[in-house]
C-alpha atoms as a PDB file:
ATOM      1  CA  UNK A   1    -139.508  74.949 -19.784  1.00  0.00           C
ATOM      2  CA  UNK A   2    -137.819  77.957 -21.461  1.00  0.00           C
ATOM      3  CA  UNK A   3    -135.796  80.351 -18.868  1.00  0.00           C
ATOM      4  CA  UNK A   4    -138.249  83.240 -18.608  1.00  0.00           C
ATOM      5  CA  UNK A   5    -140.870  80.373 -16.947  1.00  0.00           C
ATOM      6  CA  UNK A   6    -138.588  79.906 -14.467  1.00  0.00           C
ATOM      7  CA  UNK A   7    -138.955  82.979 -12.592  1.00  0.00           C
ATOM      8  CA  UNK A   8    -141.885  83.400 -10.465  1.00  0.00           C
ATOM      9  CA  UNK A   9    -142.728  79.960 -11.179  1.00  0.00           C
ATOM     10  CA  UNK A  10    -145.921  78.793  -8.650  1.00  0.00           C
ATOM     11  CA  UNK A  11    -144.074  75.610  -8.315  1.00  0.00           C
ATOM     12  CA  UNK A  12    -140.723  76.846  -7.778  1.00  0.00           C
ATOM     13  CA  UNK A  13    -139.349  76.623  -4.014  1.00  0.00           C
ATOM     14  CA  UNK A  14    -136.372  79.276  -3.986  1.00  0.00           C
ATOM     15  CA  UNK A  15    -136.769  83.172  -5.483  1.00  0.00           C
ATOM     16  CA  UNK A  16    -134.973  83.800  -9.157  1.00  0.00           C
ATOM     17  CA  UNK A  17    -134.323  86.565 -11.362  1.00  0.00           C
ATOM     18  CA  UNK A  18    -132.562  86.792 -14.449  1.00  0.00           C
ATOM     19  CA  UNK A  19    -129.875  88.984 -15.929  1.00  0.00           C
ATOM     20  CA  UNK A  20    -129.127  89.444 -19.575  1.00  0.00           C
ATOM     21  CA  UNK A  21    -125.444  88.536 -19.094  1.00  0.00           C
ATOM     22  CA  UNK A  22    -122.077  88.190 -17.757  1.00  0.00           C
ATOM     23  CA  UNK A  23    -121.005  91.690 -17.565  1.00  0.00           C
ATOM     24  CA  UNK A  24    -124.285  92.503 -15.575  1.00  0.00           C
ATOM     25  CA  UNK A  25    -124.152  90.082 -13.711  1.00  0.00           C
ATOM     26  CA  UNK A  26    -121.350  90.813 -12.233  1.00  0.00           C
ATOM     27  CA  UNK A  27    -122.202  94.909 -11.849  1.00  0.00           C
ATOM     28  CA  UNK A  28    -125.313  93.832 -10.349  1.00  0.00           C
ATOM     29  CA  UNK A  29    -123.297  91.863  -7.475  1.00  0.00           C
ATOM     30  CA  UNK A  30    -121.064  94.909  -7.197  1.00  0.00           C
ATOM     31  CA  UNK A  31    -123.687  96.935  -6.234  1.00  0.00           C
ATOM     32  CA  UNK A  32    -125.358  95.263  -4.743  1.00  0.00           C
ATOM     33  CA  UNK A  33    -122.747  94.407  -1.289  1.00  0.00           C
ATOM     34  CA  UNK A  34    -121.550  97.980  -1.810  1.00  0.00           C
ATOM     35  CA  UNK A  35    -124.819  98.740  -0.846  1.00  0.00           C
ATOM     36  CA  UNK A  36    -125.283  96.149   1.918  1.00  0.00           C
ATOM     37  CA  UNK A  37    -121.914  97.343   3.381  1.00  0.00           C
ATOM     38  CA  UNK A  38    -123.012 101.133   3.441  1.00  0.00           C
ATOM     39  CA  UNK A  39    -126.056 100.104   4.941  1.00  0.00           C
ATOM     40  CA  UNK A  40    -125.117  98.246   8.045  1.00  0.00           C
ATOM     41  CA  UNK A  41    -123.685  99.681  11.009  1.00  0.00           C
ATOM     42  CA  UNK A  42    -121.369  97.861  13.116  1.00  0.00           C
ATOM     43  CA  UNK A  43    -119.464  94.834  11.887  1.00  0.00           C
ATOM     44  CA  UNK A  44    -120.721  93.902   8.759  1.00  0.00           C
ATOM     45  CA  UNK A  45    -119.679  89.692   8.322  1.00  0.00           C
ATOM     46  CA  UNK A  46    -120.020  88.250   4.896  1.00  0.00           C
ATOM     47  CA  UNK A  47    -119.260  85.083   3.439  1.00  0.00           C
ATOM     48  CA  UNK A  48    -117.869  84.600   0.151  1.00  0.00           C
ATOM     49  CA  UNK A  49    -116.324  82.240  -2.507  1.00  0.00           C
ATOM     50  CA  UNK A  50    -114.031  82.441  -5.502  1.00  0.00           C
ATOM     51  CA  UNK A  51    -115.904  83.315  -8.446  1.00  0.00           C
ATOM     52  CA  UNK A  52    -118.577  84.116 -10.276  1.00  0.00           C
ATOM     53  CA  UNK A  53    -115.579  86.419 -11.416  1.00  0.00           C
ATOM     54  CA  UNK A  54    -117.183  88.823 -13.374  1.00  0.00           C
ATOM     55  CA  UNK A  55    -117.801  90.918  -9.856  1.00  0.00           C
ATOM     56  CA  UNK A  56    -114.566  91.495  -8.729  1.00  0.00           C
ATOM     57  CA  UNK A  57    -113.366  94.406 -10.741  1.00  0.00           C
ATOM     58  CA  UNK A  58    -116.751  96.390 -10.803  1.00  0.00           C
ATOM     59  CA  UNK A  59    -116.709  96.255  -6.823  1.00  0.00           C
ATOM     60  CA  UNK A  60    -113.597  97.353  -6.456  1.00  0.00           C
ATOM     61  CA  UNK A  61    -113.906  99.905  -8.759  1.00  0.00           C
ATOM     62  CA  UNK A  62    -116.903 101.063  -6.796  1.00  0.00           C
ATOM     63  CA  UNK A  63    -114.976 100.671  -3.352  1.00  0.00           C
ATOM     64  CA  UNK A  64    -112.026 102.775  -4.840  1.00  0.00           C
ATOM     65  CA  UNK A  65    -114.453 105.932  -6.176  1.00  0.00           C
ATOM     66  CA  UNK A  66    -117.490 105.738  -4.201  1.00  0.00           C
ATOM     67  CA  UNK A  67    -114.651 105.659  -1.009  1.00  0.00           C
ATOM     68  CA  UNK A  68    -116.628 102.977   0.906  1.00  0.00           C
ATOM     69  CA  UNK A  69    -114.931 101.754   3.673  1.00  0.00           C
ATOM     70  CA  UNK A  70    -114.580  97.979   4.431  1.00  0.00           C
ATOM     71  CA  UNK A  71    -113.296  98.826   7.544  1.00  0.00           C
ATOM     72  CA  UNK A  72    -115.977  97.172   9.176  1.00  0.00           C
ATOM     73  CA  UNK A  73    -116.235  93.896   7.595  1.00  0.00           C
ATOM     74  CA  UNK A  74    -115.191  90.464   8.628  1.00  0.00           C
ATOM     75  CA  UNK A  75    -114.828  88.014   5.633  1.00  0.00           C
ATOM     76  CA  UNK A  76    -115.282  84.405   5.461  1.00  0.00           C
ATOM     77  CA  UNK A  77    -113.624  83.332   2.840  1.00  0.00           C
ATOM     78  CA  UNK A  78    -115.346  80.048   1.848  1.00  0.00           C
ATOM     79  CA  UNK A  79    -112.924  77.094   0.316  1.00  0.00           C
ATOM     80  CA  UNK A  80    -109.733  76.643  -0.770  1.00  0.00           C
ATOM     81  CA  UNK A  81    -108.205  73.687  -2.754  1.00  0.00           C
ATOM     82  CA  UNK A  82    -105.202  71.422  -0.809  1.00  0.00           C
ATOM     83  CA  UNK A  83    -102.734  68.861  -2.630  1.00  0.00           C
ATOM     84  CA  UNK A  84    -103.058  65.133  -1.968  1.00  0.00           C
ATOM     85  CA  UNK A  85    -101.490  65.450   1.715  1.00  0.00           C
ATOM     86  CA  UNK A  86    -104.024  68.305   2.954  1.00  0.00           C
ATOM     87  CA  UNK A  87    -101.876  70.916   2.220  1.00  0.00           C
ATOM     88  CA  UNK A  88    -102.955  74.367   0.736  1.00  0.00           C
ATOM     89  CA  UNK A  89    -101.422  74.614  -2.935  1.00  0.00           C
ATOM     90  CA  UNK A  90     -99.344  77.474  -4.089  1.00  0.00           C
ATOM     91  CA  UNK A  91    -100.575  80.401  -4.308  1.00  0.00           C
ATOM     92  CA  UNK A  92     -99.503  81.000  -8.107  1.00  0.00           C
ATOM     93  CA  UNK A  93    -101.597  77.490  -8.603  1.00  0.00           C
ATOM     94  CA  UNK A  94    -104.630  78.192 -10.565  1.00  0.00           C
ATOM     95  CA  UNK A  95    -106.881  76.597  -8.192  1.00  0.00           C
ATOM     96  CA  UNK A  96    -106.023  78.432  -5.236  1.00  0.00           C
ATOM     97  CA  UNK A  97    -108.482  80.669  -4.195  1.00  0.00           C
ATOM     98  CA  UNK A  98    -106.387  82.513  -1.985  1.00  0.00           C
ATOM     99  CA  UNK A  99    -103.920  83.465  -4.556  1.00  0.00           C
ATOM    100  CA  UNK A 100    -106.799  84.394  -6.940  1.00  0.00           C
ATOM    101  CA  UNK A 101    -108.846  86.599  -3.832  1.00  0.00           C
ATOM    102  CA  UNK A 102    -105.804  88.346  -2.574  1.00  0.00           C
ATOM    103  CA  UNK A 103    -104.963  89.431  -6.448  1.00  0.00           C
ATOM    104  CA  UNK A 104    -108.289  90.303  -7.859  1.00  0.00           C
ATOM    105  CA  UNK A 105    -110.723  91.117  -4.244  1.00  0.00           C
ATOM    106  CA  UNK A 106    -108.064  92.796  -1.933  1.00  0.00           C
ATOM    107  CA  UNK A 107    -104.652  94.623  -3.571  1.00  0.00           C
ATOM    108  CA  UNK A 108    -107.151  96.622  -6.008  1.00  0.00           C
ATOM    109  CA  UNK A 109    -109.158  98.334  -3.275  1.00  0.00           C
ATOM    110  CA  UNK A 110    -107.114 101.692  -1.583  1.00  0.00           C
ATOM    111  CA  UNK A 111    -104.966 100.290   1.423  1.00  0.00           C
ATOM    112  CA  UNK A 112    -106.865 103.708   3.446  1.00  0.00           C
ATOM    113  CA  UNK A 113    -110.593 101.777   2.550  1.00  0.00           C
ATOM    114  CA  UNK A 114    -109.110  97.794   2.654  1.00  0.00           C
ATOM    115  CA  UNK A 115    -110.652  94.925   5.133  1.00  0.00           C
ATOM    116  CA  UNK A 116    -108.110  95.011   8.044  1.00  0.00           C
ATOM    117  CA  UNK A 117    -105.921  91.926   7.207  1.00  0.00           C
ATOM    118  CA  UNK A 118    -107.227  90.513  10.673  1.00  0.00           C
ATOM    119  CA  UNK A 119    -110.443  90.585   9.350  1.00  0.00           C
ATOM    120  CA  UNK A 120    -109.855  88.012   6.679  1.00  0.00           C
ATOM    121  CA  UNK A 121    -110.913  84.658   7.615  1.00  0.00           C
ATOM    122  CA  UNK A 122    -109.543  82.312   5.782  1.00  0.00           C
ATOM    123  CA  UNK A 123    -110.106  78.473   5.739  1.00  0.00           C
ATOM    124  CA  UNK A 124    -107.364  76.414   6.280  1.00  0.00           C
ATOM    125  CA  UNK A 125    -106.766  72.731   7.992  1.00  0.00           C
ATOM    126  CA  UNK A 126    -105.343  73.849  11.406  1.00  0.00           C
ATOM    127  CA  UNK A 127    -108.689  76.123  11.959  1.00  0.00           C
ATOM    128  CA  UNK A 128    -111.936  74.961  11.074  1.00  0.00           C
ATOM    129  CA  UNK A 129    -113.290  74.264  14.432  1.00  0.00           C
ATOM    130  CA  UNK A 130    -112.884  77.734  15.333  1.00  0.00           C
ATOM    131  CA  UNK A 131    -114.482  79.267  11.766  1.00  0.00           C
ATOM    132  CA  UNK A 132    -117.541  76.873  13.082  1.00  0.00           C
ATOM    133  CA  UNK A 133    -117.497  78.053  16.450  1.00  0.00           C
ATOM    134  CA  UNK A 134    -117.097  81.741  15.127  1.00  0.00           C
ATOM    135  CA  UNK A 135    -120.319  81.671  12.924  1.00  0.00           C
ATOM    136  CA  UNK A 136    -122.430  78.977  14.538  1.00  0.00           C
ATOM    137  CA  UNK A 137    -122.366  81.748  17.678  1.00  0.00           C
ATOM    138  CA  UNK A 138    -122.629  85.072  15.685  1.00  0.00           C
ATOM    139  CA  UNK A 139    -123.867  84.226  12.318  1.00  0.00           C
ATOM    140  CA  UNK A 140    -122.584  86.003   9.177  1.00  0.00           C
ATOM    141  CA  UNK A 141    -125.070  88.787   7.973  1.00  0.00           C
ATOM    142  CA  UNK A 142    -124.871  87.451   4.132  1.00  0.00           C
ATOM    143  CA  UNK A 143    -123.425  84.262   2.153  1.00  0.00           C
ATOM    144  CA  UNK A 144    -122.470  85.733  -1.323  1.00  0.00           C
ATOM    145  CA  UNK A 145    -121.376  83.156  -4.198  1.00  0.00           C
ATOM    146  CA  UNK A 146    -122.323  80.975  -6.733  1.00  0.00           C
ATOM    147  CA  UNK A 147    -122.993  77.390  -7.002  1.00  0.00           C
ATOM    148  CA  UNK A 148    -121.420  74.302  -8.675  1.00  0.00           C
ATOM    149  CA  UNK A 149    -121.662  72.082 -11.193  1.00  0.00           C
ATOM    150  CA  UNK A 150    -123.174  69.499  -9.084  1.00  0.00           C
ATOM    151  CA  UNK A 151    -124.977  72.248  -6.655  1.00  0.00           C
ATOM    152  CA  UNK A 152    -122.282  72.351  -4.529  1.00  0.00           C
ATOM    153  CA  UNK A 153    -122.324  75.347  -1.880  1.00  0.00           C
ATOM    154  CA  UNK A 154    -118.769  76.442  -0.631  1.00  0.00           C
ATOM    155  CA  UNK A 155    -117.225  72.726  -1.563  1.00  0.00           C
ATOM    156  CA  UNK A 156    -120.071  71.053  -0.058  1.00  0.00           C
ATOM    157  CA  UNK A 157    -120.290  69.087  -2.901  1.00  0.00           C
ATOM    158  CA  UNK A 158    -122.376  65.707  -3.602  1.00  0.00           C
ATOM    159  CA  UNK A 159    -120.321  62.886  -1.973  1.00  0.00           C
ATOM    160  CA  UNK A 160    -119.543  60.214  -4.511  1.00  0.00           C
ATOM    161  CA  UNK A 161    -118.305  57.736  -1.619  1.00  0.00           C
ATOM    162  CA  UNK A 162    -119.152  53.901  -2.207  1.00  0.00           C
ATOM    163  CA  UNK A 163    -119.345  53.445   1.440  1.00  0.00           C
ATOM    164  CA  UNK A 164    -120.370  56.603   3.526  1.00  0.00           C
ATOM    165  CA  UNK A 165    -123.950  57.967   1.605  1.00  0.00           C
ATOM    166  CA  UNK A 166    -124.759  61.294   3.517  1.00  0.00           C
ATOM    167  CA  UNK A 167    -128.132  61.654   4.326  1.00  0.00           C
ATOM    168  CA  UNK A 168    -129.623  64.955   3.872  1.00  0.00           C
ATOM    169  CA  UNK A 169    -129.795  65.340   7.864  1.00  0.00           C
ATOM    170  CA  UNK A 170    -125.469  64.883   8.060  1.00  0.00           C
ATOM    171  CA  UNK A 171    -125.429  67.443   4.698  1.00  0.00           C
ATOM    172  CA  UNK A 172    -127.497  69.882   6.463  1.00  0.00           C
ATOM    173  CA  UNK A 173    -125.364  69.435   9.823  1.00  0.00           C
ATOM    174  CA  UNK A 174    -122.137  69.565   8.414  1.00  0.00           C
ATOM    175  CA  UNK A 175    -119.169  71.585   9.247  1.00  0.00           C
ATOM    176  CA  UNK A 176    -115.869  73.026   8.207  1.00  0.00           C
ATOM    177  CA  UNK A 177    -113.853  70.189   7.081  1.00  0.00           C
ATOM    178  CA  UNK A 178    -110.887  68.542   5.231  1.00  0.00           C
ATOM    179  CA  UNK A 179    -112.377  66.405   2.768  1.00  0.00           C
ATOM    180  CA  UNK A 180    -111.649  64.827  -0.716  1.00  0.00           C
ATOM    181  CA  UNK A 181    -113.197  66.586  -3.651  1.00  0.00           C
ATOM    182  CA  UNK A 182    -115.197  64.318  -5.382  1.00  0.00           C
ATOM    183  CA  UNK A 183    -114.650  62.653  -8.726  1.00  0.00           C
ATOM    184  CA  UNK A 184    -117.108  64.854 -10.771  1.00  0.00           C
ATOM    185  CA  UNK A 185    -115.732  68.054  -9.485  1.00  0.00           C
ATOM    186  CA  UNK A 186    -112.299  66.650 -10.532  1.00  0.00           C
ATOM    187  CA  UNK A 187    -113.346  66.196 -14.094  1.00  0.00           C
ATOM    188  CA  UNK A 188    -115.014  69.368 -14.242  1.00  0.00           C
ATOM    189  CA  UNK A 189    -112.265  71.559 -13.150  1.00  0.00           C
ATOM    190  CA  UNK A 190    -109.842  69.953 -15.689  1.00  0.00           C
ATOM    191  CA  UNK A 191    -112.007  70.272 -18.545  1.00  0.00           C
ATOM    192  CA  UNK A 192    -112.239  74.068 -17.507  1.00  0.00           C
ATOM    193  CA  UNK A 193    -108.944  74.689 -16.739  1.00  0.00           C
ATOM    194  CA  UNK A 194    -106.643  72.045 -17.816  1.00  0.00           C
ATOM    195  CA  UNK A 195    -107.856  70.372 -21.130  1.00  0.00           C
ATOM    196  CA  UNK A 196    -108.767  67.546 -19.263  1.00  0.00           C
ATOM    197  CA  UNK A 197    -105.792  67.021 -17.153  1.00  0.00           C
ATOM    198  CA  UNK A 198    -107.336  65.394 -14.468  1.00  0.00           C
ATOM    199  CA  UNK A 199    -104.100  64.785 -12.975  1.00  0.00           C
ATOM    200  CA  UNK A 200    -103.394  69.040 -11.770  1.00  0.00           C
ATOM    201  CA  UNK A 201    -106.503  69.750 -10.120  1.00  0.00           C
ATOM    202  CA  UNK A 202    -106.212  69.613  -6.635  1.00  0.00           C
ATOM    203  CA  UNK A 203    -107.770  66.301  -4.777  1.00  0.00           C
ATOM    204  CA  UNK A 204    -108.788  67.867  -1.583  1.00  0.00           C
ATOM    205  CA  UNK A 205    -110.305  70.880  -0.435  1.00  0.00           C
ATOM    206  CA  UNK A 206    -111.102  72.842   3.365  1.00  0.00           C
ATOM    207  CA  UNK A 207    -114.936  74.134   3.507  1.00  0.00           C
ATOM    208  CA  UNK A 208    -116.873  75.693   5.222  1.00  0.00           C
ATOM    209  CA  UNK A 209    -120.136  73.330   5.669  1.00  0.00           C
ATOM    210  CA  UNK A 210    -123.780  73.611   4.646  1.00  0.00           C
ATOM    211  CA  UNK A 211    -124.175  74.762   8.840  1.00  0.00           C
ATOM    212  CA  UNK A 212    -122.383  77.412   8.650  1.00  0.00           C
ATOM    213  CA  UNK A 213    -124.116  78.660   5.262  1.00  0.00           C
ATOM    214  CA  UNK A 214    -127.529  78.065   6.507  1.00  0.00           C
ATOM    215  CA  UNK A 215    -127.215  80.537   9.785  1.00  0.00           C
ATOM    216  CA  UNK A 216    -126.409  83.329   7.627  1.00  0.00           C
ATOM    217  CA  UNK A 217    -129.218  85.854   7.965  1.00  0.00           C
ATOM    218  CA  UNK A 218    -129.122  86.134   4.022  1.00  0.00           C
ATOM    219  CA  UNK A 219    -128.033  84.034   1.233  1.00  0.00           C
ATOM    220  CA  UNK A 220    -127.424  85.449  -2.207  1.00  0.00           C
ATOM    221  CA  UNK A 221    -125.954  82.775  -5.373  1.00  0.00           C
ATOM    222  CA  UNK A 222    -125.090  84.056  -8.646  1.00  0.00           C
ATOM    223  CA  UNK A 223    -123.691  82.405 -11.640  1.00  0.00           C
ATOM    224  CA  UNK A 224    -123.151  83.305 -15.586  1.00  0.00           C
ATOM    225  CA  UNK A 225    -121.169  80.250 -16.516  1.00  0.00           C
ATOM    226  CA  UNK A 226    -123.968  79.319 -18.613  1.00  0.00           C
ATOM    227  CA  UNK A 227    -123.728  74.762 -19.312  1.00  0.00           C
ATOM    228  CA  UNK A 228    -121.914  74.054 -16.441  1.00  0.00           C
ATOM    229  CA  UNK A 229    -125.044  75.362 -14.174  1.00  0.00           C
ATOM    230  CA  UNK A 230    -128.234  74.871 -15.704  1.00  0.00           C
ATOM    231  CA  UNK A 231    -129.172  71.646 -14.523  1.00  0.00           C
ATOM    232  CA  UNK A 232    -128.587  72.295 -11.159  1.00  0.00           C
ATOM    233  CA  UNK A 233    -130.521  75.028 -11.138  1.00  0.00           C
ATOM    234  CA  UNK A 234    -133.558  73.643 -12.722  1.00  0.00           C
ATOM    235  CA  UNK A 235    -133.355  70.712  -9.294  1.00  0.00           C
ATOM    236  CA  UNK A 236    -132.372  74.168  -7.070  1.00  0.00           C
ATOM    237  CA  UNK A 237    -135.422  75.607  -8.309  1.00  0.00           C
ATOM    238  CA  UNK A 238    -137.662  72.204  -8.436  1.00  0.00           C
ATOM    239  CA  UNK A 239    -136.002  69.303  -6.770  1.00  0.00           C
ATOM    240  CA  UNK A 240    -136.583  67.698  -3.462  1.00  0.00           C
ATOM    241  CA  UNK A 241    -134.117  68.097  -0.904  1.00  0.00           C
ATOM    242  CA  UNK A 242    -131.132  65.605  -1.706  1.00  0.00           C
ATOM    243  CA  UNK A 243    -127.325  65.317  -1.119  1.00  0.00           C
ATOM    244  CA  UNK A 244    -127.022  64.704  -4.279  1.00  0.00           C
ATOM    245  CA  UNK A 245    -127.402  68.835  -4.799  1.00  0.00           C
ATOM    246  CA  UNK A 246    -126.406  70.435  -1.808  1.00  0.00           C
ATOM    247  CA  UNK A 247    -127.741  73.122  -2.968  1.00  0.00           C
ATOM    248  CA  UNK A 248    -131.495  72.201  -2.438  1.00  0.00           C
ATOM    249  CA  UNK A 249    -130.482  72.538   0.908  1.00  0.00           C
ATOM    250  CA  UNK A 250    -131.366  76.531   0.800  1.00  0.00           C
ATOM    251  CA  UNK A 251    -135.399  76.177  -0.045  1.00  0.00           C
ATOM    252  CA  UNK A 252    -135.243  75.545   4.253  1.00  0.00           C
ATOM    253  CA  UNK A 253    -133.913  78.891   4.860  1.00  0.00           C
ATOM    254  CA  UNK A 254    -136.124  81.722   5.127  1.00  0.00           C
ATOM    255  CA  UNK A 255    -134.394  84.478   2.599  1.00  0.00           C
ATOM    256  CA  UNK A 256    -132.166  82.949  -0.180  1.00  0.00           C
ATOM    257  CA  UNK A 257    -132.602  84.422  -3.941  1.00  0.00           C
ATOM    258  CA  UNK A 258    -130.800  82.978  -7.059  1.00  0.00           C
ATOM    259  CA  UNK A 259    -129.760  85.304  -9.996  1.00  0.00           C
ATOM    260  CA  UNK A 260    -128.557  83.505 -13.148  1.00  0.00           C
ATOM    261  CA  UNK A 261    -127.764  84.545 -16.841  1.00  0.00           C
ATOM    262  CA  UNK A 262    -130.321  83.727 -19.037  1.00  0.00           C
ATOM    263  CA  UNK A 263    -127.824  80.993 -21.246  1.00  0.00           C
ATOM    264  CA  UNK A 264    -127.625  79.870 -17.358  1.00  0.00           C
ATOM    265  CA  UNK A 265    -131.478  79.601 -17.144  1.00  0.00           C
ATOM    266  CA  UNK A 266    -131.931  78.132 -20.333  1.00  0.00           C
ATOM    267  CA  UNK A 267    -131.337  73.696 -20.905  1.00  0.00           C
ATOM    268  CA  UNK A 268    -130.763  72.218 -23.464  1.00  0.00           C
ATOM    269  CA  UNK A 269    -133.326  69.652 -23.011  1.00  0.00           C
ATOM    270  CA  UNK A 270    -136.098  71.947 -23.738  1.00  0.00           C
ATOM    271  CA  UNK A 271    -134.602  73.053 -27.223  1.00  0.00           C
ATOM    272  CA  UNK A 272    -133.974  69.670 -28.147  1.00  0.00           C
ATOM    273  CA  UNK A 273    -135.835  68.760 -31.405  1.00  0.00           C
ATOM    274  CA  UNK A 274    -136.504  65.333 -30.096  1.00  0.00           C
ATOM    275  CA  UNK A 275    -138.009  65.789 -26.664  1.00  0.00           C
ATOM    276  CA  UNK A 276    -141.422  66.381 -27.529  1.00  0.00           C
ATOM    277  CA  UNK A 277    -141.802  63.303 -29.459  1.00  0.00           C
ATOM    278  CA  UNK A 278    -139.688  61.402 -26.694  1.00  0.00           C
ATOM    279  CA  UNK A 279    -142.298  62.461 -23.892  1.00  0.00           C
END
């Protein structure tokens, strides 16, 4: 199925649209919570990963000149990686999230417009029964990221254990954790970051859990990173509900809509010269 089928599908079961590339991608994003920040009064609570990066400068380049305040808004920051004893890794590390957000999503923006350092909520070992509590009880108004490899929402990723299958009942029900990341995600990351040096991406990660994502009022994924993403959108878009992609999770909540690149959109199954004689 070639990428412009995709969207608006009849037998697709979550909303899509398609932009040409990285770069807009990520303006699109901008502008997008600029304009979902301007137009909510009161707190405005948002939930949101590290990465797709291609958003960060563009929105606070629009922060800095449009003068929006983020006074107002609470964020939940969604993951972040921990070494082999639970620990959170350095913050110069390139797989700490923290270190990455506080660098690229907060010291750009004009300490007079910043989010109130209070107002960052960030996940960490010592408090995830109180990030549950928090939005389980008030819900955030918007879950804004990307998804992984595997479909993985936040770090909710498919669990490779040998002897605990989830079901997709416990996926749906889980909460913010400790947990071990899971080989594939392992492999991944070092083939993007570290030539294959399994050995320096971090084993363990805090999340927030697939609970916590679903009571948002609104759930927005993006991603541009083109290979690592396509199949699990294709099973996003047509796939049953199944641990093994968290992220077919979403086609239960009432107001979720995907944007991917178009090299994101495309597989490589359907260019193949073989295929059609295969099926």
């Amino acid at each position: 199925m070639p990428a412009d089928a995709l969207v608006r599908h009849p037998d697709a079961r979550l909303r899509l649209r398609l932009c040409a590339d990285s770069a807009r991608l990520g303006h699109l994003m901008a502008r997008e919570l600029v304009d979902a920040i301007t137009a909510t009064e009161g707190t405005f609570r948002v939930i949101v990963p590290c990465g797709p990066s291609s958003w960060y400068g563009p929105f606070t380049t629009l922060v800095n000149t449009e003068r929006v305040s983020l006074r107002n808004v609470e964020v939940f920051h969604m993951d972040e990686c921990l070494d082999w004893q639970g620990r959170p890794v350095p913050r110069r590390h390139p797989y700490s999230f923290r270190g990455f957000m506080e660098r690229e999503f907060y010291a750009p923006v004009d300490p007079l417009l910043a989010v109130p350092e209070n107002n960052r909520r960030w996940p960490e070992p010592a408090n995830v029964a109180d990030l549950t509590a928090d939005l389980l009880q008030t819900p955030a108004d918007l879950v804004y990221g990307g998804w992984g490899q595997d479909g993985h929402v936040a770090y909710n990723q498919a669990r490779r254990h040998p002897y605990s299958a989830l079901s997709v009942a416990q996926l749906r029900e889980s909460t913010a954790r400790v947990q071990e990341n899971s080989p594939d995600t392992v492999i991944a990351l070092a083939h993007r970051t570290f030539g294959g040096a399994y050995q320096f991406v971090p084993p363990m990660s805090v999340t927030l859990g697939m609970a916590e994502i679903l009571a948002a009022q609104r759930i927005r994924l993006f991603s541009d990173t083109g290979a690592w993403k396509q199949t699990a959108l294709r099973v996003a878009l047509f796939g049953d509900p199944t641990p093994e992609y968290p992220v077919t999770l979403l086609q239960e909540h009432p107001d979720v809509l995907l944007t991917a690149t178009v090299d994101t959109a495309r597989h490589p199954i359907a260019e193949h010269p073989e295929w059609e004689l295969q099926c």
